[in-house]
N, C-alpha and C. Protein backbone atom coordinates (compact mmCIF):
# COMPACT_ATOMS: atom_id res chain seq x y z
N UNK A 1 0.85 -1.18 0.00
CA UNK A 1 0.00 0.00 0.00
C UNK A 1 0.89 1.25 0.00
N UNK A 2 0.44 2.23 -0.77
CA UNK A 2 1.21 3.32 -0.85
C UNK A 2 0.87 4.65 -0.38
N UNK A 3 1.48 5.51 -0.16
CA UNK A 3 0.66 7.06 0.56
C UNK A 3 0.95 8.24 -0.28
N UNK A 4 0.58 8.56 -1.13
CA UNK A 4 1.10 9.60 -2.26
C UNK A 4 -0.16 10.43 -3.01
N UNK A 5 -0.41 11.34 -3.35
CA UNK A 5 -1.50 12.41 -4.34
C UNK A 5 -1.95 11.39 -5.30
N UNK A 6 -1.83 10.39 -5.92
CA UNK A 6 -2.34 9.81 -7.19
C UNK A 6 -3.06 8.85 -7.03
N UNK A 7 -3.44 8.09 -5.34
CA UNK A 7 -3.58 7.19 -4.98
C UNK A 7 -4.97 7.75 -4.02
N UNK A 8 -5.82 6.53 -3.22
CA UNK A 8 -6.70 7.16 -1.91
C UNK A 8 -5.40 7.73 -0.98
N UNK A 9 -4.78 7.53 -0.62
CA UNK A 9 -4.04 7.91 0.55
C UNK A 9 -4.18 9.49 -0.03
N UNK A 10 -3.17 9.78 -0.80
CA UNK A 10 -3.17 11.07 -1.35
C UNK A 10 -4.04 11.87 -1.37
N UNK A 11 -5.26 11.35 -2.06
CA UNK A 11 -6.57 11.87 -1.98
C UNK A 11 -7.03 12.25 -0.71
N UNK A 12 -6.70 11.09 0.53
CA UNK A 12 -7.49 11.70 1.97
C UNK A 12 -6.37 12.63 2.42
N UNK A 13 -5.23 13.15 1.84
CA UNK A 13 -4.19 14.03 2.51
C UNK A 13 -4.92 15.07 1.88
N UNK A 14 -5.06 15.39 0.54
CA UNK A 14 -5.47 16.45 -0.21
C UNK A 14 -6.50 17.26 0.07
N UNK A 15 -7.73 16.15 1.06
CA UNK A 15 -8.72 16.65 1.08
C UNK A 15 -8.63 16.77 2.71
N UNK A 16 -8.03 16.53 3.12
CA UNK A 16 -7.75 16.67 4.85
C UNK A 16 -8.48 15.70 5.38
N UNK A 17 -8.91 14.30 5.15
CA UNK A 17 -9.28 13.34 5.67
C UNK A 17 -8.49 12.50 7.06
N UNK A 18 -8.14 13.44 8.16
CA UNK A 18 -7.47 12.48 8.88
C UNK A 18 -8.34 11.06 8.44
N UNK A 19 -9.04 10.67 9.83
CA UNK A 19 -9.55 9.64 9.68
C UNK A 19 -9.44 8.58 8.57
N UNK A 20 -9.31 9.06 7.10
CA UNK A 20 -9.00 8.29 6.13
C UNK A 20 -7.48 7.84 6.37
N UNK A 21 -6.77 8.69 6.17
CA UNK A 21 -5.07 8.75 6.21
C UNK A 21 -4.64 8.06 7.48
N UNK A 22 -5.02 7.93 8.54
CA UNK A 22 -4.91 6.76 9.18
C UNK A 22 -5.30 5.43 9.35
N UNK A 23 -6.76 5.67 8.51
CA UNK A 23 -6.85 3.87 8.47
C UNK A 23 -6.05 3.50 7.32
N UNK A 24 -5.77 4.18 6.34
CA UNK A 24 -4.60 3.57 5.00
C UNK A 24 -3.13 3.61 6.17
N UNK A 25 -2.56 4.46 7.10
CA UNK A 25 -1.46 4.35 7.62
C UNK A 25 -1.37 3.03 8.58
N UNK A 26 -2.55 2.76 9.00
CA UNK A 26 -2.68 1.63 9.48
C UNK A 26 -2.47 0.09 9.14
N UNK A 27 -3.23 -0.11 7.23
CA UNK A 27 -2.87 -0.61 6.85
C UNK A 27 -1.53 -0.72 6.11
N UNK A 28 -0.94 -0.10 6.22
CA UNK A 28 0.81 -0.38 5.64
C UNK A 28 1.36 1.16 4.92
N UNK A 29 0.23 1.82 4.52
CA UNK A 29 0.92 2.93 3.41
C UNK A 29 1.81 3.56 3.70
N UNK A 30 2.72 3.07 2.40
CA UNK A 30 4.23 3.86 2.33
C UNK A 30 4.11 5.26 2.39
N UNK A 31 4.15 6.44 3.97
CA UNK A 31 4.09 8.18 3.64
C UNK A 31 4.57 8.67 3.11
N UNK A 32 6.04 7.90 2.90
CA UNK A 32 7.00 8.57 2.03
C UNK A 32 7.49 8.89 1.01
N UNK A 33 6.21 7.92 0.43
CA UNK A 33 6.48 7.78 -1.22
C UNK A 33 6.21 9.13 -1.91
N UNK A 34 6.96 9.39 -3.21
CA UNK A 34 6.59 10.60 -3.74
C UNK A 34 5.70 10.27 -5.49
N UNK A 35 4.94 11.54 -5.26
CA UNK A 35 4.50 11.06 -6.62
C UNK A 35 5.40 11.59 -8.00
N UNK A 36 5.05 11.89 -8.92
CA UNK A 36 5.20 12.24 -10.22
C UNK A 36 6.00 13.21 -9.90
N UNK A 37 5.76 14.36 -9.02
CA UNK A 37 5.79 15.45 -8.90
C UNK A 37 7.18 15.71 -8.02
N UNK A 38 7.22 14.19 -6.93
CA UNK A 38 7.91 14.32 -6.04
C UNK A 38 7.27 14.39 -4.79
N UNK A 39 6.26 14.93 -4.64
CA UNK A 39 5.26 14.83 -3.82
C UNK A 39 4.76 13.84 -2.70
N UNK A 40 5.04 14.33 -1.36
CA UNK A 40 5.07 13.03 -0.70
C UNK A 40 3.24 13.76 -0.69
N UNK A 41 2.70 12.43 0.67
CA UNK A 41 1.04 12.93 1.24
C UNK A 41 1.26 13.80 2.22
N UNK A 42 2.78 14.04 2.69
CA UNK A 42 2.91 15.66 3.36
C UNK A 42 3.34 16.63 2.84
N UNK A 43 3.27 16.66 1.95
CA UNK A 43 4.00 17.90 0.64
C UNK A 43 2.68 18.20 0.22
N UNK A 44 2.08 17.28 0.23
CA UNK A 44 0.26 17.30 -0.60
C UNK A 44 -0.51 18.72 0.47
N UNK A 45 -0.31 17.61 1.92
CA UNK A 45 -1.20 17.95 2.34
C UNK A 45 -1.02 19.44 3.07
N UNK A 46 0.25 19.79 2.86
CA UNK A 46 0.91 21.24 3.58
C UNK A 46 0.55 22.04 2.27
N UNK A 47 0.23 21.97 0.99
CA UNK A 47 0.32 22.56 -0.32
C UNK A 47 -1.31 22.84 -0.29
N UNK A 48 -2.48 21.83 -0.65
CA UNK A 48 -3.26 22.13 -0.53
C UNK A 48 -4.37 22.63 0.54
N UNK A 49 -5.53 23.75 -0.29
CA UNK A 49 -6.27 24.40 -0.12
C UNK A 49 -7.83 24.16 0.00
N UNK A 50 -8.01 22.93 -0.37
CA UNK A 50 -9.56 22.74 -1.28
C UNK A 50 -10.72 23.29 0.08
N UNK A 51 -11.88 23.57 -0.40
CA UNK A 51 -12.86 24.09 0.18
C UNK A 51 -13.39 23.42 1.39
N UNK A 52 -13.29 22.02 1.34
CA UNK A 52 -13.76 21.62 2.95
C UNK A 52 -12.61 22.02 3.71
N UNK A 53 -11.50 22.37 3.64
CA UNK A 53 -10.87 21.82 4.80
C UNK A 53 -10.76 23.59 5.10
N UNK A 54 -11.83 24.92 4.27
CA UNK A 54 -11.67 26.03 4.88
C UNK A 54 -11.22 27.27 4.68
N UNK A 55 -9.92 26.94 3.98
CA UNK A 55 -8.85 27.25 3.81
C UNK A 55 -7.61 27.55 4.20
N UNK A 56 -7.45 26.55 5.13
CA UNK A 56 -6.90 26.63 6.52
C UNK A 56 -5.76 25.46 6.47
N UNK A 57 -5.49 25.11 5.62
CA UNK A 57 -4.39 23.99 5.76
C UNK A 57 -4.96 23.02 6.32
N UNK A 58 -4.00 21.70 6.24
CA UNK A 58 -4.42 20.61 6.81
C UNK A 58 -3.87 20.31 8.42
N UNK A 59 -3.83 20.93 9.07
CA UNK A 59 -3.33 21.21 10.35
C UNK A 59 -3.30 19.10 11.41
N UNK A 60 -4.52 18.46 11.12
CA UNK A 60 -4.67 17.58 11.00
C UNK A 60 -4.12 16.18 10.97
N UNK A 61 -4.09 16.27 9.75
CA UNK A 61 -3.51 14.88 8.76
C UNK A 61 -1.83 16.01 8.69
N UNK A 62 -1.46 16.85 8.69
CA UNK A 62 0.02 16.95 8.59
C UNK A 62 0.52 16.47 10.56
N UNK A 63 -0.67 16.91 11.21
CA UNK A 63 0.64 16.33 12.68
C UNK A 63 0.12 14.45 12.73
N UNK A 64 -0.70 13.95 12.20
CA UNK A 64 -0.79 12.83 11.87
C UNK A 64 0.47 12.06 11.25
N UNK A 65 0.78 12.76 10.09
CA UNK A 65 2.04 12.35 8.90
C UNK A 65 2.85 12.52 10.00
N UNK A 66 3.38 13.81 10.44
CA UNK A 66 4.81 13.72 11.64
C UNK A 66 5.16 12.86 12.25
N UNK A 67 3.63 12.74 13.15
CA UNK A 67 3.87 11.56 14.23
C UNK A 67 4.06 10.43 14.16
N UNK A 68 3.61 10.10 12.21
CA UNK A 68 4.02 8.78 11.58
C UNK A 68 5.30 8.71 11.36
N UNK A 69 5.89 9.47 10.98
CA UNK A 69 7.37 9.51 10.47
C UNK A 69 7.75 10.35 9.32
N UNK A 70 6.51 10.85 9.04
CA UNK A 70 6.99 12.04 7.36
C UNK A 70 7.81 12.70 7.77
N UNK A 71 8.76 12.94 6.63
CA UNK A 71 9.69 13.81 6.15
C UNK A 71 9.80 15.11 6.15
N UNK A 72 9.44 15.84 7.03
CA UNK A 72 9.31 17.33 7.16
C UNK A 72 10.77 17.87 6.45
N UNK A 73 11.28 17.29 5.41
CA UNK A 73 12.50 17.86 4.88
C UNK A 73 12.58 17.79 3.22
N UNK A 74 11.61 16.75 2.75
CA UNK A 74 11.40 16.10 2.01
C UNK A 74 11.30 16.92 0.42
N UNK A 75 12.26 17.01 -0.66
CA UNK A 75 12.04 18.36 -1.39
C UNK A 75 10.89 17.48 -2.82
N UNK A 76 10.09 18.38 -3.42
CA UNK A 76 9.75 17.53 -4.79
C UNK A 76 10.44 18.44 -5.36
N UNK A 77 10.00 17.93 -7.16
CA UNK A 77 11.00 18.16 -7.86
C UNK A 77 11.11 19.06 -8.06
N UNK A 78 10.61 20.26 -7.69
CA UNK A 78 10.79 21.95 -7.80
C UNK A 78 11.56 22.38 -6.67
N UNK A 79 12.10 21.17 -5.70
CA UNK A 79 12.86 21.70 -4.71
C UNK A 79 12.05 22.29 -3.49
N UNK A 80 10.83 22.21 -3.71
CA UNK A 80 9.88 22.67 -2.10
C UNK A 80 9.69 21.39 -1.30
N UNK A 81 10.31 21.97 -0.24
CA UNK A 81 9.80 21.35 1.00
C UNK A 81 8.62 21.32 1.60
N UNK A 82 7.66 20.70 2.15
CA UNK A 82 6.90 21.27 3.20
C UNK A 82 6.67 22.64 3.63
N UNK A 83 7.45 22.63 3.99
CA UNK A 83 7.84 23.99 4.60
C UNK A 83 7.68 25.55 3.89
N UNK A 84 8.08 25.14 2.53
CA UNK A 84 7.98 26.32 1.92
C UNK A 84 6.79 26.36 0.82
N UNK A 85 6.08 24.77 0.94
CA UNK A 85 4.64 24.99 0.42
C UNK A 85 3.77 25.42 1.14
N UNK A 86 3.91 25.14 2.34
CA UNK A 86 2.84 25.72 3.39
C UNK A 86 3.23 27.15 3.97
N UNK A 87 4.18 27.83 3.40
CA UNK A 87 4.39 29.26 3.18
C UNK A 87 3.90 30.11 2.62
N UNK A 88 4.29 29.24 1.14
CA UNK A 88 3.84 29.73 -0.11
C UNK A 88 2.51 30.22 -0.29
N UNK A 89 1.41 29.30 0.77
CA UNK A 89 0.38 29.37 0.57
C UNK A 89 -0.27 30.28 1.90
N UNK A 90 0.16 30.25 2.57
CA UNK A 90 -0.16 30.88 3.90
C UNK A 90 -0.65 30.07 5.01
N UNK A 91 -0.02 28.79 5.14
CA UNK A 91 -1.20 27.66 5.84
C UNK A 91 -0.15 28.04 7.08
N UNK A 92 -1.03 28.61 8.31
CA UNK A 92 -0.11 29.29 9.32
C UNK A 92 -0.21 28.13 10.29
N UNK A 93 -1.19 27.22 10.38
CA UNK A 93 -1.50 26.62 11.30
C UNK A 93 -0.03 25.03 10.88
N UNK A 94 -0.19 24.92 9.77
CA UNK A 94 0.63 23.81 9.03
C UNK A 94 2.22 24.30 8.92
N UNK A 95 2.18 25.63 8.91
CA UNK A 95 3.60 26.09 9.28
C UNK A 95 4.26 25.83 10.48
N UNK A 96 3.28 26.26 11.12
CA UNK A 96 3.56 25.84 12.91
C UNK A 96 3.80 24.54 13.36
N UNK A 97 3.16 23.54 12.84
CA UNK A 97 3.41 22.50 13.14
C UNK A 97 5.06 21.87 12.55
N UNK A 98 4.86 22.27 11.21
CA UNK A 98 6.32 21.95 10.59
C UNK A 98 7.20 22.44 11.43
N UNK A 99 7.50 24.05 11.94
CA UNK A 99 8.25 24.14 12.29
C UNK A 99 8.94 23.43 13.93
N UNK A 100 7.74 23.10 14.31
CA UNK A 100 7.99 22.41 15.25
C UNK A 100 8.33 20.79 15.55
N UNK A 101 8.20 20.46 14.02
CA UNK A 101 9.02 19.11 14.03
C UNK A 101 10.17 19.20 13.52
N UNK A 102 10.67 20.60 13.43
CA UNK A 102 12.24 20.59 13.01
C UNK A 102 12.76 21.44 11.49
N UNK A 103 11.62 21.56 11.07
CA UNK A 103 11.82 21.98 9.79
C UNK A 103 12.53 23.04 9.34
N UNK A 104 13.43 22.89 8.61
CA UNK A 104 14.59 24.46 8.10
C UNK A 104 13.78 25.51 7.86
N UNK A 105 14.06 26.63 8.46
CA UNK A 105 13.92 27.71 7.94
C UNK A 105 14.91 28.83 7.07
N UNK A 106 16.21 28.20 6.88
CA UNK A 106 16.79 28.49 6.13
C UNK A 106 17.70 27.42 5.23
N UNK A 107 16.43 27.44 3.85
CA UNK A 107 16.76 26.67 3.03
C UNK A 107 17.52 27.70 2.08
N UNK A 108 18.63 26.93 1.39
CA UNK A 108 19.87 27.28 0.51
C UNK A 108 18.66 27.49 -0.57
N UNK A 109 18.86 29.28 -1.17
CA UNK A 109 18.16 29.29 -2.75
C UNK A 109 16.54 29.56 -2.51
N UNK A 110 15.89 28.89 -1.13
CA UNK A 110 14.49 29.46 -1.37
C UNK A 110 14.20 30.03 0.07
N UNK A 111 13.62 30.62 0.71
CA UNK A 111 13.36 30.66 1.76
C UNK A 111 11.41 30.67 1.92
N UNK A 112 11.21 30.08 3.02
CA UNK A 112 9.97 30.31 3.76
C UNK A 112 9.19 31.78 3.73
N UNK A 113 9.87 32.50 4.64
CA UNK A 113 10.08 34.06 4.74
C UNK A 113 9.92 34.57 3.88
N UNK A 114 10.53 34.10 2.50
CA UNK A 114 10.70 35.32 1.20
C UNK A 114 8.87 34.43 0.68
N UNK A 115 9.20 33.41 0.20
CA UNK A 115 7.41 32.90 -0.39
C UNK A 115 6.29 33.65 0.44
N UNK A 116 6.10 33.59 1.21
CA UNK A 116 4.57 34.13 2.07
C UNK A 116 4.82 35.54 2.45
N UNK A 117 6.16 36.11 2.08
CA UNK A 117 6.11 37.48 2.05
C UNK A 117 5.85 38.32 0.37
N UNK A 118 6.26 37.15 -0.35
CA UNK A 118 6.19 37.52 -1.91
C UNK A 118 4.25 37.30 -2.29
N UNK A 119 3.82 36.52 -1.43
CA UNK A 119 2.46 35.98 -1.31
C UNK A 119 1.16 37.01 -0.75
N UNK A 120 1.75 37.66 -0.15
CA UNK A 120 1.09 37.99 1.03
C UNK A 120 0.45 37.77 2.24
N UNK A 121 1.10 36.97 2.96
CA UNK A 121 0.81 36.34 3.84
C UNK A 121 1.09 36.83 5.24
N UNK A 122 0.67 37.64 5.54
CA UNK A 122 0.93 38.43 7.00
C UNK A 122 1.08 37.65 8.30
N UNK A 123 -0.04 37.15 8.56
CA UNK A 123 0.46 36.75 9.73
C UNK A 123 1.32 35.35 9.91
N UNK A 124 1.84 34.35 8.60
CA UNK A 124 2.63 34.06 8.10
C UNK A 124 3.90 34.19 8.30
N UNK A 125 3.95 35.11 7.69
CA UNK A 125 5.29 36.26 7.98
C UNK A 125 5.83 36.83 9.27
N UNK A 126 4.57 36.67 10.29
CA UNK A 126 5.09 36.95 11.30
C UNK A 126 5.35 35.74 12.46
N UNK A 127 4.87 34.40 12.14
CA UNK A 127 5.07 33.43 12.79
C UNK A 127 6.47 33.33 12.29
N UNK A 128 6.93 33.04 11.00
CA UNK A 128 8.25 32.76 10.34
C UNK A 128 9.37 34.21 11.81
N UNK A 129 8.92 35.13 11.76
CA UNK A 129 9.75 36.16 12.00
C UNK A 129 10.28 35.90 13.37
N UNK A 130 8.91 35.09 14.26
CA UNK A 130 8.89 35.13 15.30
C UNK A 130 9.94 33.48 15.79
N UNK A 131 10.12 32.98 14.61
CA UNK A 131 10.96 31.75 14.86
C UNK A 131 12.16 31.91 14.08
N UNK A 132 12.36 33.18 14.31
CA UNK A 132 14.06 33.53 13.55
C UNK A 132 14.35 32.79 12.40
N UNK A 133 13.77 33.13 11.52
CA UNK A 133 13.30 33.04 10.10
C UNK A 133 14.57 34.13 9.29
N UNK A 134 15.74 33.77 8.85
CA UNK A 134 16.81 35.00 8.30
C UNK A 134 16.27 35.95 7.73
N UNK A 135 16.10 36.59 7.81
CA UNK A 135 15.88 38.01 7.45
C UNK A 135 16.49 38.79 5.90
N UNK A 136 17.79 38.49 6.05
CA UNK A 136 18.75 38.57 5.56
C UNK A 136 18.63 37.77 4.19
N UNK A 137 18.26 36.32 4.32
CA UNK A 137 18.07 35.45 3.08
C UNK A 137 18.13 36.16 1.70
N UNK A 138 18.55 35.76 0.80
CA UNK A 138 18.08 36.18 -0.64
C UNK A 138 17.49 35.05 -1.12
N UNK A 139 16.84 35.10 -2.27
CA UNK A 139 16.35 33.63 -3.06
C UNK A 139 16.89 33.95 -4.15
N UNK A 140 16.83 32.56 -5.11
CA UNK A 140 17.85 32.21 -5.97
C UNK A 140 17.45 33.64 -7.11
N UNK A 141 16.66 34.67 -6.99
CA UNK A 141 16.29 35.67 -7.88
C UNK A 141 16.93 36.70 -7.57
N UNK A 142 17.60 36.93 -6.28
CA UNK A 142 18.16 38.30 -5.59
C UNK A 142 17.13 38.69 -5.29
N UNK A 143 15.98 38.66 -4.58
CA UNK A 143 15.10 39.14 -3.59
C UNK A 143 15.17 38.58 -2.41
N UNK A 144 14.86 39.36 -1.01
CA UNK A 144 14.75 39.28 0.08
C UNK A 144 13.38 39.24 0.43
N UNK A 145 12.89 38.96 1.53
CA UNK A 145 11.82 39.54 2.13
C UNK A 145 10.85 40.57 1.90
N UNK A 146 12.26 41.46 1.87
CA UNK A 146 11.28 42.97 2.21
C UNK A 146 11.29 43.53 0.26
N UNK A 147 11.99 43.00 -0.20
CA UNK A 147 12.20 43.31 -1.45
C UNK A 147 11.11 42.44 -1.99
N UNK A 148 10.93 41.75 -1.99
CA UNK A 148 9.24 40.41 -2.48
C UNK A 148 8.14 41.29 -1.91
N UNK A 149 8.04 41.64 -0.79
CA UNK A 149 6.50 42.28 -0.31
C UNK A 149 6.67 43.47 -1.01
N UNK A 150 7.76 44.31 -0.86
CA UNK A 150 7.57 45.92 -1.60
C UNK A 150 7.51 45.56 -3.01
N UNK A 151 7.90 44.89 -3.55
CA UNK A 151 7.35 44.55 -5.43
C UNK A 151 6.11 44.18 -5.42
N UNK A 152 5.45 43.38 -4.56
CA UNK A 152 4.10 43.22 -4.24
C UNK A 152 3.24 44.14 -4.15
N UNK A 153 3.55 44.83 -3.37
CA UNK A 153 3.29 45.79 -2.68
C UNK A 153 2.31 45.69 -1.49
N UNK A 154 2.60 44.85 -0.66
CA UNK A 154 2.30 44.63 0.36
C UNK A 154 2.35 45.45 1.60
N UNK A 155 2.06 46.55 1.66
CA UNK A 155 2.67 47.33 2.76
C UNK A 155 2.83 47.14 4.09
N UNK A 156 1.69 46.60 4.69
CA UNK A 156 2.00 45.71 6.13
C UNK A 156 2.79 44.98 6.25
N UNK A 157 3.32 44.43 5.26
CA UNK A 157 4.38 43.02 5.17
C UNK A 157 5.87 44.23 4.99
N UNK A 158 5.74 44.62 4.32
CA UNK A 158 6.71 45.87 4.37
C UNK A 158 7.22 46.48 5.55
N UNK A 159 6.36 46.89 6.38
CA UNK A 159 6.25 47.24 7.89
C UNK A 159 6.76 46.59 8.63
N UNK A 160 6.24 44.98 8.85
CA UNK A 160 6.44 44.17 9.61
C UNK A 160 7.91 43.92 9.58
N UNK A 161 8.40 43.99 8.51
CA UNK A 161 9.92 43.36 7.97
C UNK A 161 10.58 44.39 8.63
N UNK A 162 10.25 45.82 8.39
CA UNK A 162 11.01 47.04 8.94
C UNK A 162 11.14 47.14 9.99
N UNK A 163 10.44 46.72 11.14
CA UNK A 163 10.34 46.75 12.34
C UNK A 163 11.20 45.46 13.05
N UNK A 164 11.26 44.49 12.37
CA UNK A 164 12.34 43.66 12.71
C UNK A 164 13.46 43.93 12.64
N UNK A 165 14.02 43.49 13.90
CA UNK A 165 15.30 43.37 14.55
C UNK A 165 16.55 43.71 13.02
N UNK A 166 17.26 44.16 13.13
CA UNK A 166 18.83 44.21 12.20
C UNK A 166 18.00 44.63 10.74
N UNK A 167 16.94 44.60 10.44
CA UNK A 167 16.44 44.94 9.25
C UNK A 167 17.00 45.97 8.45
N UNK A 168 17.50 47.43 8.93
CA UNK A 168 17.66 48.41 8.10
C UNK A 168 19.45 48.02 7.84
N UNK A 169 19.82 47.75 8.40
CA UNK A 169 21.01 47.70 8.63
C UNK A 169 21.80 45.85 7.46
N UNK A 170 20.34 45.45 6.76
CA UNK A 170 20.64 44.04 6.13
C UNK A 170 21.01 44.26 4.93
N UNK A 171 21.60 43.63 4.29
CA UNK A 171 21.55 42.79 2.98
C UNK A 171 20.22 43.32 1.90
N UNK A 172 18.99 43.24 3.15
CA UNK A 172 18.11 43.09 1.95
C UNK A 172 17.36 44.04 1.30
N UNK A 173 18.11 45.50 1.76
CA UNK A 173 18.09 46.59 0.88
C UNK A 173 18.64 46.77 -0.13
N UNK A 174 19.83 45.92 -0.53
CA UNK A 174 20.05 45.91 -1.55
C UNK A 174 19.62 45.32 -3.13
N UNK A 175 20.35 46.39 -3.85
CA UNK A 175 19.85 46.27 -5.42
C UNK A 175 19.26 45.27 -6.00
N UNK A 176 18.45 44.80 -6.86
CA UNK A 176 17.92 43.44 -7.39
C UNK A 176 18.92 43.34 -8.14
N UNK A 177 19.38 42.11 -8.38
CA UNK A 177 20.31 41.95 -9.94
C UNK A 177 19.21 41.68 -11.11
N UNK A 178 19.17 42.69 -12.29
CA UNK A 178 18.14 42.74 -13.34
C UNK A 178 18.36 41.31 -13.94
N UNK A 179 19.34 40.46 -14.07
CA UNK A 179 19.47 39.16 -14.91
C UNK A 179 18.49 38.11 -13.84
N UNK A 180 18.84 38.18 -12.64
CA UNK A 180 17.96 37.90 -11.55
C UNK A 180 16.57 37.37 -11.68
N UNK A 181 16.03 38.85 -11.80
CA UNK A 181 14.35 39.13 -11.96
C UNK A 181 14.15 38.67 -13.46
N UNK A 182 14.69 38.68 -14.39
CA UNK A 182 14.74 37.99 -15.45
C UNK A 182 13.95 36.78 -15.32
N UNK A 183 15.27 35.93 -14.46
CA UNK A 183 15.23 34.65 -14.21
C UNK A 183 13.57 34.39 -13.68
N UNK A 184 13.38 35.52 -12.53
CA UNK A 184 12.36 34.89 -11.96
C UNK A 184 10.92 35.33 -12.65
N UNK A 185 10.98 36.34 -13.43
CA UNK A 185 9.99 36.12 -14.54
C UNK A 185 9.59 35.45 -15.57
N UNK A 186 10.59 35.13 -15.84
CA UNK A 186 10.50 33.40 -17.02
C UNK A 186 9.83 32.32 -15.94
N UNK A 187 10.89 32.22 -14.84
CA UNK A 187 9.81 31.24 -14.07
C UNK A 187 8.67 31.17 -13.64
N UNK A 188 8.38 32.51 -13.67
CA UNK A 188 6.67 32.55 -13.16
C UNK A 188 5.83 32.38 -14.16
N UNK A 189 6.53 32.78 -15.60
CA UNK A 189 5.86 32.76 -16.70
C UNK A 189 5.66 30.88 -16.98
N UNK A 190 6.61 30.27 -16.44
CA UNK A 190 6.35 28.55 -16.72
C UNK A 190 5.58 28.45 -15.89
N UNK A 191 5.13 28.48 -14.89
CA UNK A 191 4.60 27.67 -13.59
C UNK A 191 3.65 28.21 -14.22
N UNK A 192 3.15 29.47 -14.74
CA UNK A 192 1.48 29.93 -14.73
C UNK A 192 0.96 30.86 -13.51
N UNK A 193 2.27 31.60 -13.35
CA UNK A 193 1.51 31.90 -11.94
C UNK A 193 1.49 33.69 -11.84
């Protein structure tokens, strides 16, 4: 039996089915398996959004997966962790939990911090801040933090960043590199986003 997005297991991660995701964990399903994508059923279930579960993350079935043994480190093939899907998206409750099973907050090339600040994700942004989340980070585009929300234009997120500790004094006032933003406009232009 396997535990992955393409399968029921996947399906009860996707849709926030504890109850499902443990009687398949019960019977044998592999959590760790990844799909197509790379995708474990905790990459699934920290990523998606769908309408029953609120929009609130799977708060759930992800401390379920932990306590099973998932991979709170686990990258698919775009290189997201957990961690920085449930950023990406704003799942504050699923952040929290990750971070409390250990999960990096400073990943090489992407950060947590910079996604849900490039997102808009406020109070997000301030759980990350509040668990010494680098500040400082760049992502593989030459944006920071505060440089992702002010292109946004996020202004509270702007604020929030400013008011943190060593902020004026960082890294992440500095210049974008234009080949950079290049980069990260072609990529947004693939993903569709």
């Amino acid at each position: 039996c396997i535990l992955w997005w393409e399968n029921e297991t996947g399906t009860a991660a996707y849709m926030g089915h504890k109850e499902a995701v443990e009687i398949l964990l019960n019977a044998g399903a592999n959590l760790n398996l990844a799909d197509g994508d790379g995708r474990t059923a905790l990459s699934v279930a920290a990523l998606c959004v769908p309408s029953a579960a609120g929009g609130r993350g799977h708060g759930e079935v992800v401390s379920l997966l932990l306590e099973r043994g998932a991979n709170p480190e686990h990258k698919d093939t775009d290189g997201m962790t957990p961690l920085l899907l449930a950023s990406y998206e704003g799942h504050e409750e699923v952040v929290e939990l990750l971070l409390e099973a250990g999960a990096d907050v400073d990943e090489k090339g992407r950060s947590p911090l910079i996604l849900a600040a490039q997102e808009g994700h406020c109070s997000t942004v301030r759980l990350l801040l509040d668990r010494k989340s680098p500040i400082d980070h760049r992502a593989y585009d030459g944006h920071s933090a505060l440089s992702a929300a002010a292109l946004q234009g996020y202004r509270e997120i702007v604020e929030l960043l400013m008011q943190s500790h060593n902020t004026l004094t960082s890294t992440s006032l500095q210049p974008i590199d234009p080949k950079a933003q290049k980069k990260r406009e072609r990529h947004r232009e693939h993903r569709g986003t």
